[in-house]
C-alpha atoms as a PDB file:
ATOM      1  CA  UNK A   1       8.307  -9.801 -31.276  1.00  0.00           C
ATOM      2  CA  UNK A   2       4.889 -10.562 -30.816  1.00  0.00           C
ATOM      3  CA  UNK A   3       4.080 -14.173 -28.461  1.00  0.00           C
ATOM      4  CA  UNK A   4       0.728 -15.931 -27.907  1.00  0.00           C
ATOM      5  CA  UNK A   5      -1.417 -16.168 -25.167  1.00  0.00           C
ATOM      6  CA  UNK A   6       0.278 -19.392 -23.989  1.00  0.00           C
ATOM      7  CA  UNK A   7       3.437 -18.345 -23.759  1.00  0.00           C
ATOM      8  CA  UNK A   8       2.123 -15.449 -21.800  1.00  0.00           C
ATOM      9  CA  UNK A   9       0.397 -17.721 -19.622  1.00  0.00           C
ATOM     10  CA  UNK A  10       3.993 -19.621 -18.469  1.00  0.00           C
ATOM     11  CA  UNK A  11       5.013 -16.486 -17.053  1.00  0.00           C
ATOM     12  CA  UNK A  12       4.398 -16.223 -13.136  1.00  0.00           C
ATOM     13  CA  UNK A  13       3.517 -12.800 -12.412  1.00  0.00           C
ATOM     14  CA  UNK A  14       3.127 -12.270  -9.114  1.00  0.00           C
ATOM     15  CA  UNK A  15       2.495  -9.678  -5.978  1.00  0.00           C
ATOM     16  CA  UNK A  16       5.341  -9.702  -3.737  1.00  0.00           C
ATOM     17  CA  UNK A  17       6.508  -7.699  -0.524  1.00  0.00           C
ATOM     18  CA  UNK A  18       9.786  -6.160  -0.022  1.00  0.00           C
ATOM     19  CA  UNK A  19      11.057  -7.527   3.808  1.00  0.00           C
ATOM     20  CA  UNK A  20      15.048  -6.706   2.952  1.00  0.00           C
ATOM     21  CA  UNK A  21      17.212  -4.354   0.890  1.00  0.00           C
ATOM     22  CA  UNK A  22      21.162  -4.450   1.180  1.00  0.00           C
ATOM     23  CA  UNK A  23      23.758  -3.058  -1.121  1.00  0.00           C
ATOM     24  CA  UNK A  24      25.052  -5.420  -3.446  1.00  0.00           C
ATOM     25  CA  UNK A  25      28.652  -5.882  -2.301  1.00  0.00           C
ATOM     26  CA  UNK A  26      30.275  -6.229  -5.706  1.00  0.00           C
ATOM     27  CA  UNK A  27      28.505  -3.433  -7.654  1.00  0.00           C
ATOM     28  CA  UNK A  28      27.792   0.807  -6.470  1.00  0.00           C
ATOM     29  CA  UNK A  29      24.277   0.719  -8.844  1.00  0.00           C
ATOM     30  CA  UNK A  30      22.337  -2.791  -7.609  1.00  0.00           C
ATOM     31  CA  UNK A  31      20.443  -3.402  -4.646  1.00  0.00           C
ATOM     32  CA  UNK A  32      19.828  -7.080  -3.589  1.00  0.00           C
ATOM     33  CA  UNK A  33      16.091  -7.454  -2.349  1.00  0.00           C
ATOM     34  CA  UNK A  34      14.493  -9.972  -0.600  1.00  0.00           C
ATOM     35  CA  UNK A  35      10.450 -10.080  -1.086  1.00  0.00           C
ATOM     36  CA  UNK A  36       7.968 -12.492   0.280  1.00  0.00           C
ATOM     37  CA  UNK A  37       6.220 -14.105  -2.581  1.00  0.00           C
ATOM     38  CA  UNK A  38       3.474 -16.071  -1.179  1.00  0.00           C
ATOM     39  CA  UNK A  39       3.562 -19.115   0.868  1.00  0.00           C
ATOM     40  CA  UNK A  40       4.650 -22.668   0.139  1.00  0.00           C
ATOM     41  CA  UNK A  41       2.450 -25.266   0.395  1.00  0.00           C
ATOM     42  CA  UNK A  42       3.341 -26.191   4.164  1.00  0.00           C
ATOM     43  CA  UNK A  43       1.871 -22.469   4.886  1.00  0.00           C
ATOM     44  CA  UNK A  44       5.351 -21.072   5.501  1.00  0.00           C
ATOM     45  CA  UNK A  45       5.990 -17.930   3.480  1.00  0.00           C
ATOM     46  CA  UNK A  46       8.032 -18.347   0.455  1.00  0.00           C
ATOM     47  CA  UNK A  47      10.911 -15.531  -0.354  1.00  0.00           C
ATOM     48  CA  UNK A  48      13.254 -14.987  -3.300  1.00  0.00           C
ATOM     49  CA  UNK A  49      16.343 -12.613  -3.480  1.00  0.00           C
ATOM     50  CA  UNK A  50      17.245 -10.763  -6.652  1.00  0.00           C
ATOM     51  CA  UNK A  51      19.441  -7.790  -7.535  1.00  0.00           C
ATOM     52  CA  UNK A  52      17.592  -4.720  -9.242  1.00  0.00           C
ATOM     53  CA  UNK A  53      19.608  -1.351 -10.594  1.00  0.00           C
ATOM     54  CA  UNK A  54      17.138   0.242  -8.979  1.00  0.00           C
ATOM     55  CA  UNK A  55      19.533   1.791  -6.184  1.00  0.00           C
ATOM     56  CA  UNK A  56      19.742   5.678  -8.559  1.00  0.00           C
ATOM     57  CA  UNK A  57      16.206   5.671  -8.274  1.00  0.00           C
ATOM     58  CA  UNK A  58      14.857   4.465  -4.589  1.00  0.00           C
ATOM     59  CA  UNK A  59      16.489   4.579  -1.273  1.00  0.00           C
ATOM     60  CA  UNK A  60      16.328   1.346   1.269  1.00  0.00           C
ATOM     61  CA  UNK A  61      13.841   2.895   2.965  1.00  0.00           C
ATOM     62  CA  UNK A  62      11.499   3.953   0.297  1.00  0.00           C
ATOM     63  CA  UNK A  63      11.212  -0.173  -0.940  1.00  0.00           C
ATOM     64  CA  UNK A  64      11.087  -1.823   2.848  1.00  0.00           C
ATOM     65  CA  UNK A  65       7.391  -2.715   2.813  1.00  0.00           C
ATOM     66  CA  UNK A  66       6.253  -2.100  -1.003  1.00  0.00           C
ATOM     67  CA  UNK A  67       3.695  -4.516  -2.740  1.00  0.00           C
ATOM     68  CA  UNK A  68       5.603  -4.784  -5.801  1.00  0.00           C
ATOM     69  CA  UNK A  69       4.965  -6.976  -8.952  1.00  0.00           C
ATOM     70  CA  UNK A  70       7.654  -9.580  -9.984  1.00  0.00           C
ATOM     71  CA  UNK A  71       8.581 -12.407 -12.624  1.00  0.00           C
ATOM     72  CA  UNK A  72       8.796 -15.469 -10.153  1.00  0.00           C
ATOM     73  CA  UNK A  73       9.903 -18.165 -12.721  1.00  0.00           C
ATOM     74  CA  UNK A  74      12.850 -16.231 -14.432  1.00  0.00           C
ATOM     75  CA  UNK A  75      16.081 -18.934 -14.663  1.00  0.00           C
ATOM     76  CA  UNK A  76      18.332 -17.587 -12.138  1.00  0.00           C
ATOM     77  CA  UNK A  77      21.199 -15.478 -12.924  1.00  0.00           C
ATOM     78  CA  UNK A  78      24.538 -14.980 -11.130  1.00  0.00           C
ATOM     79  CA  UNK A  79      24.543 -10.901 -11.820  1.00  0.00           C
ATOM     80  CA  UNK A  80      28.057  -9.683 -10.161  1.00  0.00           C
ATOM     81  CA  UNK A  81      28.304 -12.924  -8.044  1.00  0.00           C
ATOM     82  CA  UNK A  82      24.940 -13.099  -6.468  1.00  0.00           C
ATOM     83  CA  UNK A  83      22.100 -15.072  -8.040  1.00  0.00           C
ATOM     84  CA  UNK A  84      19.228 -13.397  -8.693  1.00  0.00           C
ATOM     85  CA  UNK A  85      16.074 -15.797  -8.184  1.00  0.00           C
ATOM     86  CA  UNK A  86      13.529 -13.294  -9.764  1.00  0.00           C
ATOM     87  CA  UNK A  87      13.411 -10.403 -11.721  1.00  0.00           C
ATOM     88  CA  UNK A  88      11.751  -7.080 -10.068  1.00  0.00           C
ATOM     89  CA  UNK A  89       8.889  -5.566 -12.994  1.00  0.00           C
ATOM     90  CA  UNK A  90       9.735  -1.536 -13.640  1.00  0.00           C
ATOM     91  CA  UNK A  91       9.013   1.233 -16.354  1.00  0.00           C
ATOM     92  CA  UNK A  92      11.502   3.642 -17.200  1.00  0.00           C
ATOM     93  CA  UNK A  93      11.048   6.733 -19.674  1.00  0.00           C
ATOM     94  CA  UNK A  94      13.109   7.022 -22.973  1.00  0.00           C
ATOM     95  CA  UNK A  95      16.314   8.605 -21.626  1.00  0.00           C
ATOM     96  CA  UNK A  96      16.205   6.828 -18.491  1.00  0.00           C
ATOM     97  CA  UNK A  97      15.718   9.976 -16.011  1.00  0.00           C
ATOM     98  CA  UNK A  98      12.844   8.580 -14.447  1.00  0.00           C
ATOM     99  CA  UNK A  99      12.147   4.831 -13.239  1.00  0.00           C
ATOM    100  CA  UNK A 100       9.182   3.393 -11.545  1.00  0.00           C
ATOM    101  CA  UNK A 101       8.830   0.075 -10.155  1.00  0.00           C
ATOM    102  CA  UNK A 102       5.589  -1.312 -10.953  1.00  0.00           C
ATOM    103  CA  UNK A 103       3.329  -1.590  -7.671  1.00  0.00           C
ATOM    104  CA  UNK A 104      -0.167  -2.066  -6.763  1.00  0.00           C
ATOM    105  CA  UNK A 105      -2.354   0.624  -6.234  1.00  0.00           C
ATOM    106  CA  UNK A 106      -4.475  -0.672  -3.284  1.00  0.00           C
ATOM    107  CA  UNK A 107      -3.120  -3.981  -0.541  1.00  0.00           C
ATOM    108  CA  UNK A 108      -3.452  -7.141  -2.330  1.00  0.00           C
ATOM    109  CA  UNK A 109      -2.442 -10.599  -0.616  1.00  0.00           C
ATOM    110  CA  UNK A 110       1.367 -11.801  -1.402  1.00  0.00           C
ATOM    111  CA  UNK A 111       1.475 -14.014  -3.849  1.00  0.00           C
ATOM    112  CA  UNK A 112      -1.988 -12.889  -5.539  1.00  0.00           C
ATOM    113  CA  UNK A 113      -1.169 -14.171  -9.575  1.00  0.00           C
ATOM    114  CA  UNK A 114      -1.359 -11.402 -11.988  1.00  0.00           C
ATOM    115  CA  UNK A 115      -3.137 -11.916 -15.165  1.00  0.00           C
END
């Protein structure tokens, strides 16, 4: 399915920073993360929590700290009985072996809009 350049342009792709990682307490494959998404416009910073089935491929420790890239204005979803207020961007290979969550390859500023 092919979309046009506005419809990309409602998406809001954005650098985030991973400041929490727990188990998800209803499911033995998801993570819930929290990740600092920019600030608000009172200067505070701004954070959303989602769950990513990313927990076969990273440990706690290896996320705590990474500049990640996420979908900020994804309708929320109740996945397991949590809602999940973004959705975490990753590439995974055919047979799902391998996953990598998409990061940046040098510090950028939280919240920095990717386009």
């Amino acid at each position: 399915m092919m979309i046009g350049f506005e419809e990309f342009k409602k998406m809001d792709i954005r650098i985030a920073s991973i400041t929490n990682v727990q188990d998800h307490p209803d499911a033995d494959k998801l993570y819930l993360i929290t990740a600092e998404i920019g600030k608000g416009t009172d200067g505070a910073k701004t954070e959303k929590t989602f769950v990513a089935g990313i927990k076969k491929y990273y440990t706690k420790e290896e996320l705590i700290g990474k500049q990640i890239v996420v979908l900020t204005n994804l309708e929320p979803a109740v996945i397991r009985g949590v809602t999940s207020d973004c959705m975490l961007l990753a590439a995974s290979d055919k047979d799902k072996k391998n996953l990598a969550v998409i990061t940046t390859d040098k510090t950028i500023d939280i919240g920095s809009k990717v386009s």
